[in-house]
PDB file of N, CA and C in Angstrom:
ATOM      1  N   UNK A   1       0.841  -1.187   0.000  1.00  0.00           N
ATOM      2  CA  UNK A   1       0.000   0.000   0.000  1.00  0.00           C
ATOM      3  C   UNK A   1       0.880   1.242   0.000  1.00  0.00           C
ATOM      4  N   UNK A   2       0.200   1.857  -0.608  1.00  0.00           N
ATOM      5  CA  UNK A   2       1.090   3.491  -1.031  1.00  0.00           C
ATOM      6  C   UNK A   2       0.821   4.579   0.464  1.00  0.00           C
ATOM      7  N   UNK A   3       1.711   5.448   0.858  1.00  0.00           N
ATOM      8  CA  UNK A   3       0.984   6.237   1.857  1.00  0.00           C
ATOM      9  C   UNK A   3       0.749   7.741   0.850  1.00  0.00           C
ATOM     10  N   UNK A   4      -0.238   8.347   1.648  1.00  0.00           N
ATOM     11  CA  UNK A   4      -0.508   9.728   1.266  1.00  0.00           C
ATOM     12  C   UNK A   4      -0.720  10.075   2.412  1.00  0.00           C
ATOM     13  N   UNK A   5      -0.189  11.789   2.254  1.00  0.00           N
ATOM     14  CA  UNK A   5      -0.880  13.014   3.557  1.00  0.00           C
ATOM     15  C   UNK A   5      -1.951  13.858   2.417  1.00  0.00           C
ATOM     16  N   UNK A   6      -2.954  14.046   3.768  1.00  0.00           N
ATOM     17  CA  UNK A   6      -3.934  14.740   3.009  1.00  0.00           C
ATOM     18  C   UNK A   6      -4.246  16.039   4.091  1.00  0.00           C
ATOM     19  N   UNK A   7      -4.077  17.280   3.514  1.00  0.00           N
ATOM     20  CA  UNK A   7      -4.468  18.133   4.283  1.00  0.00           C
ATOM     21  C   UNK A   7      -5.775  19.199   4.031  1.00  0.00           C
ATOM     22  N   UNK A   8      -6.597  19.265   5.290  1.00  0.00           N
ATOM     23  CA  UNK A   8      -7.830  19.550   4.806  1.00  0.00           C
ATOM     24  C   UNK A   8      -8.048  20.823   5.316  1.00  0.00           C
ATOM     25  N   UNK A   9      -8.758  22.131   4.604  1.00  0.00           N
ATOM     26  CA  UNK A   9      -8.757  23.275   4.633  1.00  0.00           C
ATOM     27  C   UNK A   9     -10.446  23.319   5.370  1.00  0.00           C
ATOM     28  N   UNK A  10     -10.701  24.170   5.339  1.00  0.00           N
ATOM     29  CA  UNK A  10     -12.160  24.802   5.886  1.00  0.00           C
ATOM     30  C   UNK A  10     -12.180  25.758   6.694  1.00  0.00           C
ATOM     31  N   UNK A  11     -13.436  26.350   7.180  1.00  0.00           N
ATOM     32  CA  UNK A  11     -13.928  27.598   8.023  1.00  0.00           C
ATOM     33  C   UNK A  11     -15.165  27.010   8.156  1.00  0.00           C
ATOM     34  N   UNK A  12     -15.350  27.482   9.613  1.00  0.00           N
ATOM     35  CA  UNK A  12     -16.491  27.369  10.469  1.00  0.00           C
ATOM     36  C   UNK A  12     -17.895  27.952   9.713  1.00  0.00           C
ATOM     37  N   UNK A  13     -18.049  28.878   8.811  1.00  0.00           N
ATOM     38  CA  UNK A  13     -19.007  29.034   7.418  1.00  0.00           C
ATOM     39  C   UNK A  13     -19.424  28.044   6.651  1.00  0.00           C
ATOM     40  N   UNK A  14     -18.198  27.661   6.296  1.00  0.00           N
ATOM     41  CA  UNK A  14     -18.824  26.094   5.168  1.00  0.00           C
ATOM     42  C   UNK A  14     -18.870  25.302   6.149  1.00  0.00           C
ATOM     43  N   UNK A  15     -18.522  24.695   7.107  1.00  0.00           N
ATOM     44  CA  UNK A  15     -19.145  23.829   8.474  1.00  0.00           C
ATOM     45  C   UNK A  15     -20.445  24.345   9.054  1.00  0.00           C
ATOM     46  N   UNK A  16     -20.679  25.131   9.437  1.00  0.00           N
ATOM     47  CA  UNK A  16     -21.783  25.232   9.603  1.00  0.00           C
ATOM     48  C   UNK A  16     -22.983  25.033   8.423  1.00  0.00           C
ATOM     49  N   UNK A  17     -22.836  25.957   7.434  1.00  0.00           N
ATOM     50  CA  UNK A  17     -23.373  25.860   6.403  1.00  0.00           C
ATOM     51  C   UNK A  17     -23.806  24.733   5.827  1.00  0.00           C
ATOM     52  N   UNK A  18     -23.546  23.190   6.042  1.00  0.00           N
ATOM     53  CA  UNK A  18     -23.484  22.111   5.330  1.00  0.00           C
ATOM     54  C   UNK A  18     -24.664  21.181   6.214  1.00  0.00           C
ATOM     55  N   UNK A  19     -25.792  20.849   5.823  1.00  0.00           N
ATOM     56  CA  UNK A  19     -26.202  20.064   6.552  1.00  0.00           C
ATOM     57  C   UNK A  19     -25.950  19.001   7.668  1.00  0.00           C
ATOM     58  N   UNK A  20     -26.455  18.901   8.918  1.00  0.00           N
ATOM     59  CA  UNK A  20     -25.844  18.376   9.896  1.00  0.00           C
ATOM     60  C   UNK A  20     -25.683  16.875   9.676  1.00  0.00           C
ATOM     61  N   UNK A  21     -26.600  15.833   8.856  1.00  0.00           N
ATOM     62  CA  UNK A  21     -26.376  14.742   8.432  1.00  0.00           C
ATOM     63  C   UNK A  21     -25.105  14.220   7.810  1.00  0.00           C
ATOM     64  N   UNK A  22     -25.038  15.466   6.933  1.00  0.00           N
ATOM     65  CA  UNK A  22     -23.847  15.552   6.252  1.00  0.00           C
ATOM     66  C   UNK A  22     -22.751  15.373   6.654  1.00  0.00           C
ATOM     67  N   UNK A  23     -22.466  16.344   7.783  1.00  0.00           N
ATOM     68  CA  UNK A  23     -21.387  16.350   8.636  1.00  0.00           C
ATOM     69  C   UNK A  23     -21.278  15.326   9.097  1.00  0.00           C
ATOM     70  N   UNK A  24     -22.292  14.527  10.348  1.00  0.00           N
ATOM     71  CA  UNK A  24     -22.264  13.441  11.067  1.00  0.00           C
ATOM     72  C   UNK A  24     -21.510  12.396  10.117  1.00  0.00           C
ATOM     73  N   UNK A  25     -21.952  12.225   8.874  1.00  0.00           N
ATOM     74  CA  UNK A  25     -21.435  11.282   8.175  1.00  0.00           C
ATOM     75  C   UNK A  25     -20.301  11.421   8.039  1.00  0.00           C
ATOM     76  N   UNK A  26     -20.205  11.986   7.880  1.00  0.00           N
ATOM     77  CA  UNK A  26     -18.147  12.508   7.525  1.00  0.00           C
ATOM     78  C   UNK A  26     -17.205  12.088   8.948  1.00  0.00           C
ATOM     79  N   UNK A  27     -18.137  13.063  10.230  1.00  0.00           N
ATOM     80  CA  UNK A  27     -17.052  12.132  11.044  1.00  0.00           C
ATOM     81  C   UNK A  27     -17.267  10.840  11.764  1.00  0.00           C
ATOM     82  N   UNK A  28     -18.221  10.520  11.185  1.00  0.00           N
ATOM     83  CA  UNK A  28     -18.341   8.720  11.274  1.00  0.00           C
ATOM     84  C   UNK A  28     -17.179   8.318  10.714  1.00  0.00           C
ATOM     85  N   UNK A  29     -16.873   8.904   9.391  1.00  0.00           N
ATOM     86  CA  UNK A  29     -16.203   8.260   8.519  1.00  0.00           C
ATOM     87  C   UNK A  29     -14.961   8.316   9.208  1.00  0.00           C
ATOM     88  N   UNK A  30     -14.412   9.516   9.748  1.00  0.00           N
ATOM     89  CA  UNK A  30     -13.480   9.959  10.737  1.00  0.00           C
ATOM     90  C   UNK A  30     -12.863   9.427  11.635  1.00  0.00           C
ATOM     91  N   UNK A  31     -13.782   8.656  12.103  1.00  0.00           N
ATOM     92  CA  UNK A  31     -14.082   7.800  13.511  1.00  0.00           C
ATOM     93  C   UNK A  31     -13.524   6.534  13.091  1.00  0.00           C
ATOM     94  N   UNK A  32     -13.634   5.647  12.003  1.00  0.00           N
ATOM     95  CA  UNK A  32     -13.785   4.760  11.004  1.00  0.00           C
ATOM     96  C   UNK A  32     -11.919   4.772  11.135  1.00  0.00           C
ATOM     97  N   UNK A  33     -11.692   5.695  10.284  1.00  0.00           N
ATOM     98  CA  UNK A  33     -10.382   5.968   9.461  1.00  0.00           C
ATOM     99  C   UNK A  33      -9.661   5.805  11.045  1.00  0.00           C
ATOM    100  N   UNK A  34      -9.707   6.885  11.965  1.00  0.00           N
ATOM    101  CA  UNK A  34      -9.042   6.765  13.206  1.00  0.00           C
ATOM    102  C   UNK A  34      -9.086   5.087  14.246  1.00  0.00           C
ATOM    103  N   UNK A  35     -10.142   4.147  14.148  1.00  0.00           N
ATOM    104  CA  UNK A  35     -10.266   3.141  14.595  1.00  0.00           C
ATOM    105  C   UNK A  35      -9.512   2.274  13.464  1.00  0.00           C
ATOM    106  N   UNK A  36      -8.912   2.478  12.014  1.00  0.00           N
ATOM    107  CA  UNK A  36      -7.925   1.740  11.987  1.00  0.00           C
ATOM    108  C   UNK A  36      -6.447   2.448  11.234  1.00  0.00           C
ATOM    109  N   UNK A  37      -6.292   2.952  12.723  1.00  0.00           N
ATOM    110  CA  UNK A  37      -4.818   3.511  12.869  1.00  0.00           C
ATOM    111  C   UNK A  37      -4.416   4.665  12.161  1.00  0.00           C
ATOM    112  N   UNK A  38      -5.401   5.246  11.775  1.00  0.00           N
ATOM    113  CA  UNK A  38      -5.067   6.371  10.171  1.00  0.00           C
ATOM    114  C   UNK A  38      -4.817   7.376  11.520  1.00  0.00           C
ATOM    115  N   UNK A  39      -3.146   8.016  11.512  1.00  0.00           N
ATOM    116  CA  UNK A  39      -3.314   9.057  12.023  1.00  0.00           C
ATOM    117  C   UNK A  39      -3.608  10.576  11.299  1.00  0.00           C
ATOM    118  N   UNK A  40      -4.323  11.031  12.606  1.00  0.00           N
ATOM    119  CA  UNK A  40      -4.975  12.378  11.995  1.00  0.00           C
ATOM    120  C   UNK A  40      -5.143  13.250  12.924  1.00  0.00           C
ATOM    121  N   UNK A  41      -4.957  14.359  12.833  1.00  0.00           N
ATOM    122  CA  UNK A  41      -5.254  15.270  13.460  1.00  0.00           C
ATOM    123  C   UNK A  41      -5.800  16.896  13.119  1.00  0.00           C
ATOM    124  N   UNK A  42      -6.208  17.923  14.368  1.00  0.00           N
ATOM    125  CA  UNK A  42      -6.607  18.858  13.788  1.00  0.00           C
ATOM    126  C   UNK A  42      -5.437  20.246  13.965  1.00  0.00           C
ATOM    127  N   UNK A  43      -5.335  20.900  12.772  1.00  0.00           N
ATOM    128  CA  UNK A  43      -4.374  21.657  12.895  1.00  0.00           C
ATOM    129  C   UNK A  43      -3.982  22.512  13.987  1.00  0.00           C
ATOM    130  N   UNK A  44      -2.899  23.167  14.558  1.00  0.00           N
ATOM    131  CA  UNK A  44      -3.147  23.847  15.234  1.00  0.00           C
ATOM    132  C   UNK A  44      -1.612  25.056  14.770  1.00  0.00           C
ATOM    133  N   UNK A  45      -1.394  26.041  15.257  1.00  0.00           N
ATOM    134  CA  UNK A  45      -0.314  26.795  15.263  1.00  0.00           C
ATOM    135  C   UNK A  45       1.032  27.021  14.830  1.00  0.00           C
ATOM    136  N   UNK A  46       1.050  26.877  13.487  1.00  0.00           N
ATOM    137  CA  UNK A  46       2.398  26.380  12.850  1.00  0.00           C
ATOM    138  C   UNK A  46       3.557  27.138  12.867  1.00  0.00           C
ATOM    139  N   UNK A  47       4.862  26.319  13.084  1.00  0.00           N
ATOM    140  CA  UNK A  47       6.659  27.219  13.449  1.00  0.00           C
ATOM    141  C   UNK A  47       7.032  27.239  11.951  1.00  0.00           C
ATOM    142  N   UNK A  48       6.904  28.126  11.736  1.00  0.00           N
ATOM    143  CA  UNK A  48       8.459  27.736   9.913  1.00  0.00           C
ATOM    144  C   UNK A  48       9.881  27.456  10.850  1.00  0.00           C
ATOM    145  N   UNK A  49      10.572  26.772  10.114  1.00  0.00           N
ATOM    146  CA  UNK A  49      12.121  26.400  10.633  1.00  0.00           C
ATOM    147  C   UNK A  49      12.829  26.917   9.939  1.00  0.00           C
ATOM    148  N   UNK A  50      13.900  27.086   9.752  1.00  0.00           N
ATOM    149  CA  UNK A  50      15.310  27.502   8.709  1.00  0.00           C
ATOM    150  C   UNK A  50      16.378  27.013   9.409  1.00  0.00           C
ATOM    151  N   UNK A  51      17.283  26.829   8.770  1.00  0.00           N
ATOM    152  CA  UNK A  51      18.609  26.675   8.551  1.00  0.00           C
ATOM    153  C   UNK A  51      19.500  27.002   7.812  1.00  0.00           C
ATOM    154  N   UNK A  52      19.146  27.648   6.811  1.00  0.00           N
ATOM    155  CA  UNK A  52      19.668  27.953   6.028  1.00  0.00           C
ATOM    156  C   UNK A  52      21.532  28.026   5.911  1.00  0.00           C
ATOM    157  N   UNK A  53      22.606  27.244   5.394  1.00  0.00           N
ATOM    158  CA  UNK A  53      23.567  26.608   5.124  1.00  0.00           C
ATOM    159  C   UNK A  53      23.943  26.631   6.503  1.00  0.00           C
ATOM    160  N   UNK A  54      23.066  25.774   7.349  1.00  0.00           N
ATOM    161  CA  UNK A  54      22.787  25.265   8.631  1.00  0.00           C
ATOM    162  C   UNK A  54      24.046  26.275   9.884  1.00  0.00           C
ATOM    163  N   UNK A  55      23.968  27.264   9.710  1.00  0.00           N
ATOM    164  CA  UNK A  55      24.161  28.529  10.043  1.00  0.00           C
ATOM    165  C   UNK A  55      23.496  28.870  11.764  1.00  0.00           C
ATOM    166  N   UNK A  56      22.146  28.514  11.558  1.00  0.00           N
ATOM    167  CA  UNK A  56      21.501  28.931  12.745  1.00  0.00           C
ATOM    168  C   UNK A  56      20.170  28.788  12.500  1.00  0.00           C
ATOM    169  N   UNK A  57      20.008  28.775  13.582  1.00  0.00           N
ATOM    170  CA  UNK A  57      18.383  28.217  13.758  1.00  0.00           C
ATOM    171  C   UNK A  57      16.969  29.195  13.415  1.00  0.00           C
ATOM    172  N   UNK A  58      15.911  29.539  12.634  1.00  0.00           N
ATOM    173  CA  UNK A  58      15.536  30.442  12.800  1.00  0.00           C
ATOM    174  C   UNK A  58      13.908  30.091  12.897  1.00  0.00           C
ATOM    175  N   UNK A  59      13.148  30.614  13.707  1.00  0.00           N
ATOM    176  CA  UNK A  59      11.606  30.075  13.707  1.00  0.00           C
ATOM    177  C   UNK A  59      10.813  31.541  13.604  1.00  0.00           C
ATOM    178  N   UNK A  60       9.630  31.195  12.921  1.00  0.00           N
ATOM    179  CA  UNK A  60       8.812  32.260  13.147  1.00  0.00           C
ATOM    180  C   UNK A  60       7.591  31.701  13.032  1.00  0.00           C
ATOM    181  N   UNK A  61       6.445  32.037  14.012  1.00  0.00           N
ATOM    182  CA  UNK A  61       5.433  31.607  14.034  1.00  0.00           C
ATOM    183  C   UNK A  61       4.289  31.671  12.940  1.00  0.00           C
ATOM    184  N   UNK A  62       3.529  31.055  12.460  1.00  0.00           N
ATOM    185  CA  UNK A  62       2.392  31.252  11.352  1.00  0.00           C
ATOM    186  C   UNK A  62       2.759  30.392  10.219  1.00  0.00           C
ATOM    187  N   UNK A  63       1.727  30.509   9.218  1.00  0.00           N
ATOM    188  CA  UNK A  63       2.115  29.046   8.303  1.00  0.00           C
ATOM    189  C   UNK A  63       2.485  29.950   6.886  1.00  0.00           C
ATOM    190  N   UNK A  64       3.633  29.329   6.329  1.00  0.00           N
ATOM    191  CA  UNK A  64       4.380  29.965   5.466  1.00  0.00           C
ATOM    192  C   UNK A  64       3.539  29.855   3.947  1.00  0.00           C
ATOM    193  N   UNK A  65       2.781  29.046   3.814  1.00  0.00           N
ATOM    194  CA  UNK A  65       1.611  28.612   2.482  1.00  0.00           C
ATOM    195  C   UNK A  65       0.739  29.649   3.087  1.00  0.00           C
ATOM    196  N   UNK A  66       0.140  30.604   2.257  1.00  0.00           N
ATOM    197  CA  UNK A  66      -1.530  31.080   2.433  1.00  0.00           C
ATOM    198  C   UNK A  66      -2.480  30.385   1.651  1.00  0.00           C
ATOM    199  N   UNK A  67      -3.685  30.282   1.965  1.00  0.00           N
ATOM    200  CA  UNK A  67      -4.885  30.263   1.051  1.00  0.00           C
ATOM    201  C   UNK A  67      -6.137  30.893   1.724  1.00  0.00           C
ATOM    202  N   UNK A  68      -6.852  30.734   0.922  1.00  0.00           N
ATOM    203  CA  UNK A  68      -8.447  31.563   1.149  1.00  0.00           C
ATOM    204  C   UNK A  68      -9.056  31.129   2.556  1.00  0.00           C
ATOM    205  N   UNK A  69      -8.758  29.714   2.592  1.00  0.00           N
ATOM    206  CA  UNK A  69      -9.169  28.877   3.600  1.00  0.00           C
ATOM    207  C   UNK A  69      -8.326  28.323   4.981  1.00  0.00           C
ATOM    208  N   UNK A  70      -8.651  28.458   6.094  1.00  0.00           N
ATOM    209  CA  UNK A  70      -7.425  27.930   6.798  1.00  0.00           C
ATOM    210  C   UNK A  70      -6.982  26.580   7.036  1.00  0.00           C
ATOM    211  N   UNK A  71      -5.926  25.984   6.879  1.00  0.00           N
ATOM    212  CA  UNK A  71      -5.833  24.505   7.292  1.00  0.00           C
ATOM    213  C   UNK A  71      -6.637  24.058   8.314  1.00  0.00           C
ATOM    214  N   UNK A  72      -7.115  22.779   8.223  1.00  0.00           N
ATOM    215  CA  UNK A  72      -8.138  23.022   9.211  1.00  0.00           C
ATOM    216  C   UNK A  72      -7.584  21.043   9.981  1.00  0.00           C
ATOM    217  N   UNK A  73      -6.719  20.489   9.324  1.00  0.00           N
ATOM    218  CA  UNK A  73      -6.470  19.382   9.433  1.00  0.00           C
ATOM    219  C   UNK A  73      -5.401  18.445   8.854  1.00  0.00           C
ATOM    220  N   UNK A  74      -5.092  17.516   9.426  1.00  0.00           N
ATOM    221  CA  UNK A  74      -3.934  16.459   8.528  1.00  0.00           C
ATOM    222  C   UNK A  74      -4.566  14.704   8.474  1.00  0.00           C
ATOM    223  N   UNK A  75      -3.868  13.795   7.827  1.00  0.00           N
ATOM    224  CA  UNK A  75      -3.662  12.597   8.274  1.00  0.00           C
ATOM    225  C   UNK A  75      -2.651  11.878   7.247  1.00  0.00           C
ATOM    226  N   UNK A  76      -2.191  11.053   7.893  1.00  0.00           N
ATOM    227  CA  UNK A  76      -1.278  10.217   6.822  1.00  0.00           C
ATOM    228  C   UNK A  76      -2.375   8.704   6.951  1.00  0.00           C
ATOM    229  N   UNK A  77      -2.407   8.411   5.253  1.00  0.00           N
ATOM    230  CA  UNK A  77      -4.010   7.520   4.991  1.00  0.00           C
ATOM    231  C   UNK A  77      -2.961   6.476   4.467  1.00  0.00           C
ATOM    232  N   UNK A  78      -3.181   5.110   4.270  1.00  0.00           N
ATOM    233  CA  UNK A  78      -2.502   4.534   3.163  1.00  0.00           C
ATOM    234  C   UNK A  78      -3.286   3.710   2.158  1.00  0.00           C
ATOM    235  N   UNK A  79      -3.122   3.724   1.161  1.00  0.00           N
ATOM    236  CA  UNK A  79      -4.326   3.474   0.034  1.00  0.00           C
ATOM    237  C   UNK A  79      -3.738   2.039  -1.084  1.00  0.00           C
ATOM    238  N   UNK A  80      -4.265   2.014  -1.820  1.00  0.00           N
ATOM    239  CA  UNK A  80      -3.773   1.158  -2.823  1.00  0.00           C
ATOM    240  C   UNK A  80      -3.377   2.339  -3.687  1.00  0.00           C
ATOM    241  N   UNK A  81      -3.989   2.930  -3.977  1.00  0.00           N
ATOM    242  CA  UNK A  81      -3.749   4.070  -4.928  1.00  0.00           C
ATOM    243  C   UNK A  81      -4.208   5.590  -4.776  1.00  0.00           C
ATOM    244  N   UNK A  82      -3.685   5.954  -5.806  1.00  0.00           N
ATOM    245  CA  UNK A  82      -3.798   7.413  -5.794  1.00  0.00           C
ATOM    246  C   UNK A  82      -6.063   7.286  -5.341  1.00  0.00           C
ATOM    247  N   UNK A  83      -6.496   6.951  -6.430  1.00  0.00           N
ATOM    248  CA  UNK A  83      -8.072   7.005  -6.878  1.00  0.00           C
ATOM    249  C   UNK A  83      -8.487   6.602  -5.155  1.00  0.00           C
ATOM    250  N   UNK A  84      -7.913   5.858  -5.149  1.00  0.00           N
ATOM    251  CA  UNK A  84      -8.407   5.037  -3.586  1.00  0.00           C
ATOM    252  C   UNK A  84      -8.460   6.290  -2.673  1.00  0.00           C
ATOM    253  N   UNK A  85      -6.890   7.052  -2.477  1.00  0.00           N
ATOM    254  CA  UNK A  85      -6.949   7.771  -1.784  1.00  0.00           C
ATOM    255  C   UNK A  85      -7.571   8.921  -1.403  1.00  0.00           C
ATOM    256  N   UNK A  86      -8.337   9.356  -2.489  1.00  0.00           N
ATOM    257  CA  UNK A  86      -9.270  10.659  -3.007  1.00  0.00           C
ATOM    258  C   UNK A  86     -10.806  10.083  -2.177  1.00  0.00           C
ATOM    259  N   UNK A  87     -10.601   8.721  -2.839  1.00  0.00           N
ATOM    260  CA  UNK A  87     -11.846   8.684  -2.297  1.00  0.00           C
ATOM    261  C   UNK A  87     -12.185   8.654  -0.689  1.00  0.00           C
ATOM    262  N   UNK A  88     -11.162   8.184   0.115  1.00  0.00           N
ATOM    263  CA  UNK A  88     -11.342   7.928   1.563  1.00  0.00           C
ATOM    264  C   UNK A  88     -11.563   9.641   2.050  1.00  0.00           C
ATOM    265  N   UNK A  89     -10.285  10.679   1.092  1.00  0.00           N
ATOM    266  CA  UNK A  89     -10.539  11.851   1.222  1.00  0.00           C
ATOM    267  C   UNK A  89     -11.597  12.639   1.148  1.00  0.00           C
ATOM    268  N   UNK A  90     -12.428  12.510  -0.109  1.00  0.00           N
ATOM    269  CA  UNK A  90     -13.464  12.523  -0.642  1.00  0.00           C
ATOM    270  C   UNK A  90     -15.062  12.650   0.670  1.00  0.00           C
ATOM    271  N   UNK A  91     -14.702  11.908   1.493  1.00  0.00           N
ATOM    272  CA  UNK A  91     -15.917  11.854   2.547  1.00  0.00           C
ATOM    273  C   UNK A  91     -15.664  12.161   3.745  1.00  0.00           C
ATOM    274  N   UNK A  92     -14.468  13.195   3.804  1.00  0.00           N
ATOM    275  CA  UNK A  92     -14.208  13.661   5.359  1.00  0.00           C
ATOM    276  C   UNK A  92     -14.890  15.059   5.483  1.00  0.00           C
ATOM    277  N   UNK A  93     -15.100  15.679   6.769  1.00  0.00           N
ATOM    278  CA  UNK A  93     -15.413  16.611   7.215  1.00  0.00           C
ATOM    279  C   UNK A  93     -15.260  18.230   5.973  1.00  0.00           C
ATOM    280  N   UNK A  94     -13.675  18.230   5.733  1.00  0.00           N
ATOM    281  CA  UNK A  94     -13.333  18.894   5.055  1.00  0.00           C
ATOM    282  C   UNK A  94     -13.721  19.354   3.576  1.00  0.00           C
ATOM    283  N   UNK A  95     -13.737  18.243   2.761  1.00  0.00           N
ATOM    284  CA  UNK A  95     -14.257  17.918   1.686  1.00  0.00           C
ATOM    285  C   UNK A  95     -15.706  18.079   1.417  1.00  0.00           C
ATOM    286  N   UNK A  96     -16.335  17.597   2.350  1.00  0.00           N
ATOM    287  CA  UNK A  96     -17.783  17.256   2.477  1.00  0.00           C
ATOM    288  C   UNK A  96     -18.452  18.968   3.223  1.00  0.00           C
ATOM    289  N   UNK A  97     -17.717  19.579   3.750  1.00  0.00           N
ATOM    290  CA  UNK A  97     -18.540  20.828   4.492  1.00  0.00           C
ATOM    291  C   UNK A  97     -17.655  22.283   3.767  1.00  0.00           C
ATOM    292  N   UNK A  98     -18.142  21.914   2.291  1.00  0.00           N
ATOM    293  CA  UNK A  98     -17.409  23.197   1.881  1.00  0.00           C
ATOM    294  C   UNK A  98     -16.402  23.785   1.801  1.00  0.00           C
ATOM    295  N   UNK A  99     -15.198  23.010   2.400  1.00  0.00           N
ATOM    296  CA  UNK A  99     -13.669  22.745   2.243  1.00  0.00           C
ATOM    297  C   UNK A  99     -12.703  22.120   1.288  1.00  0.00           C
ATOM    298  N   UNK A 100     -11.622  21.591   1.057  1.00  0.00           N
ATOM    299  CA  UNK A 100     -11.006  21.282   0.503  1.00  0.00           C
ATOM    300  C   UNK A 100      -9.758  20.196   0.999  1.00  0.00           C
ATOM    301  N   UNK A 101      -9.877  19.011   0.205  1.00  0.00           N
ATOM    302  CA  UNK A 101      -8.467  18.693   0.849  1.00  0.00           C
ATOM    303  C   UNK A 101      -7.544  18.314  -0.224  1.00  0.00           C
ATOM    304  N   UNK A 102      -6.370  18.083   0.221  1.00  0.00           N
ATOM    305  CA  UNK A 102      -4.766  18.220  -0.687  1.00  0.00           C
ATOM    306  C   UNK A 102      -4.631  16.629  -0.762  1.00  0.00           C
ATOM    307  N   UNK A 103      -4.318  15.941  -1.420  1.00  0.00           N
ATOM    308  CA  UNK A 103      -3.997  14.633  -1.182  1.00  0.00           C
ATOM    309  C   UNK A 103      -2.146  14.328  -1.811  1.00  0.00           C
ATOM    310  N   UNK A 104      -1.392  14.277  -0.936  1.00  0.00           N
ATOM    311  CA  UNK A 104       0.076  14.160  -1.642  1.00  0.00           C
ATOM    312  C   UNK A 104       0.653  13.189  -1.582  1.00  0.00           C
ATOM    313  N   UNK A 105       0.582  12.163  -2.678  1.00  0.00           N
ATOM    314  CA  UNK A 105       1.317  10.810  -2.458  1.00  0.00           C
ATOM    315  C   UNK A 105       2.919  11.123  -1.444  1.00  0.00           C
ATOM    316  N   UNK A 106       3.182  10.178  -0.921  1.00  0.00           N
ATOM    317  CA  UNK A 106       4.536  10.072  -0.428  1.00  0.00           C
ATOM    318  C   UNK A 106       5.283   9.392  -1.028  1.00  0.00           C
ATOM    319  N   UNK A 107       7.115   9.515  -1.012  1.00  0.00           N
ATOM    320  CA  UNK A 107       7.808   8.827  -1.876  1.00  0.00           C
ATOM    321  C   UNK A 107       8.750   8.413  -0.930  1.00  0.00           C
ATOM    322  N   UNK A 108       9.619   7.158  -0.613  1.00  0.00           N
ATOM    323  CA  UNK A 108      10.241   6.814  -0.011  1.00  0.00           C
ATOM    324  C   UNK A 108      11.690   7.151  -0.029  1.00  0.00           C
ATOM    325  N   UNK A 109      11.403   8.154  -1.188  1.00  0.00           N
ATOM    326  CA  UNK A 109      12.893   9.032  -1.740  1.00  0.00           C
ATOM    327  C   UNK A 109      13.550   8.215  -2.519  1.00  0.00           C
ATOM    328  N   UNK A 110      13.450   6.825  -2.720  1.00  0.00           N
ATOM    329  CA  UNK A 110      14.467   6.158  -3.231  1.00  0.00           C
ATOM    330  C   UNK A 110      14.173   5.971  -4.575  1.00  0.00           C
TER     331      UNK A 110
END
């Protein structure tokens, strides 16, 4: 099985906004994914790092990507495939309540 991270965007607008069935279903699905081992979590407060020609250390708080939407989440899923992976994506919170999520295969570098 292949792994992917999928990161999921939203605002409390399109969550609310989305029928409550809707939602429930999603974090059933949530619930599902987390009861077998899919870790996941919800975003919280991001450090940028540097090193730059490992010189010194440098952090600054906030997330160095913008978009319209704020990160609103992570998980590392593992799929058979790419299609597979969209789809498990496909029915989370994020996706499903007017959000968006990123799906990025992983490569073992080698």
């Amino acid at each position: 099985m292949a792994k992917f991270v999928t990161i999921g965007y939203g605002d409390d607008a399109g969550y609310e906004g989305t029928a409550a069935e809707v939602r429930d279903a999603a974090h059933a699905h949530d619930a599902r994914l987390a009861q077998e081992s899919v870790t996941m979590g919800i975003a919280g407060t991001p450090v940028q790092v540097r090193n730059h020609d490992a010189t010194g250390v440098q952090t600054r708080e906030g997330p160095f990507l913008r978009s319209s939407l704020p990160v609103a989440g992570f998980a590392v899923i593992e799929a058979d495939s790419l299609a597979d992976a969209v789809d498990i994506a496909s029915r989370t919170p994020c996706a499903v309540a007017q959000g968006v999520v990123e799906v990025w295969p992983l490569s073992d570098g080698g």
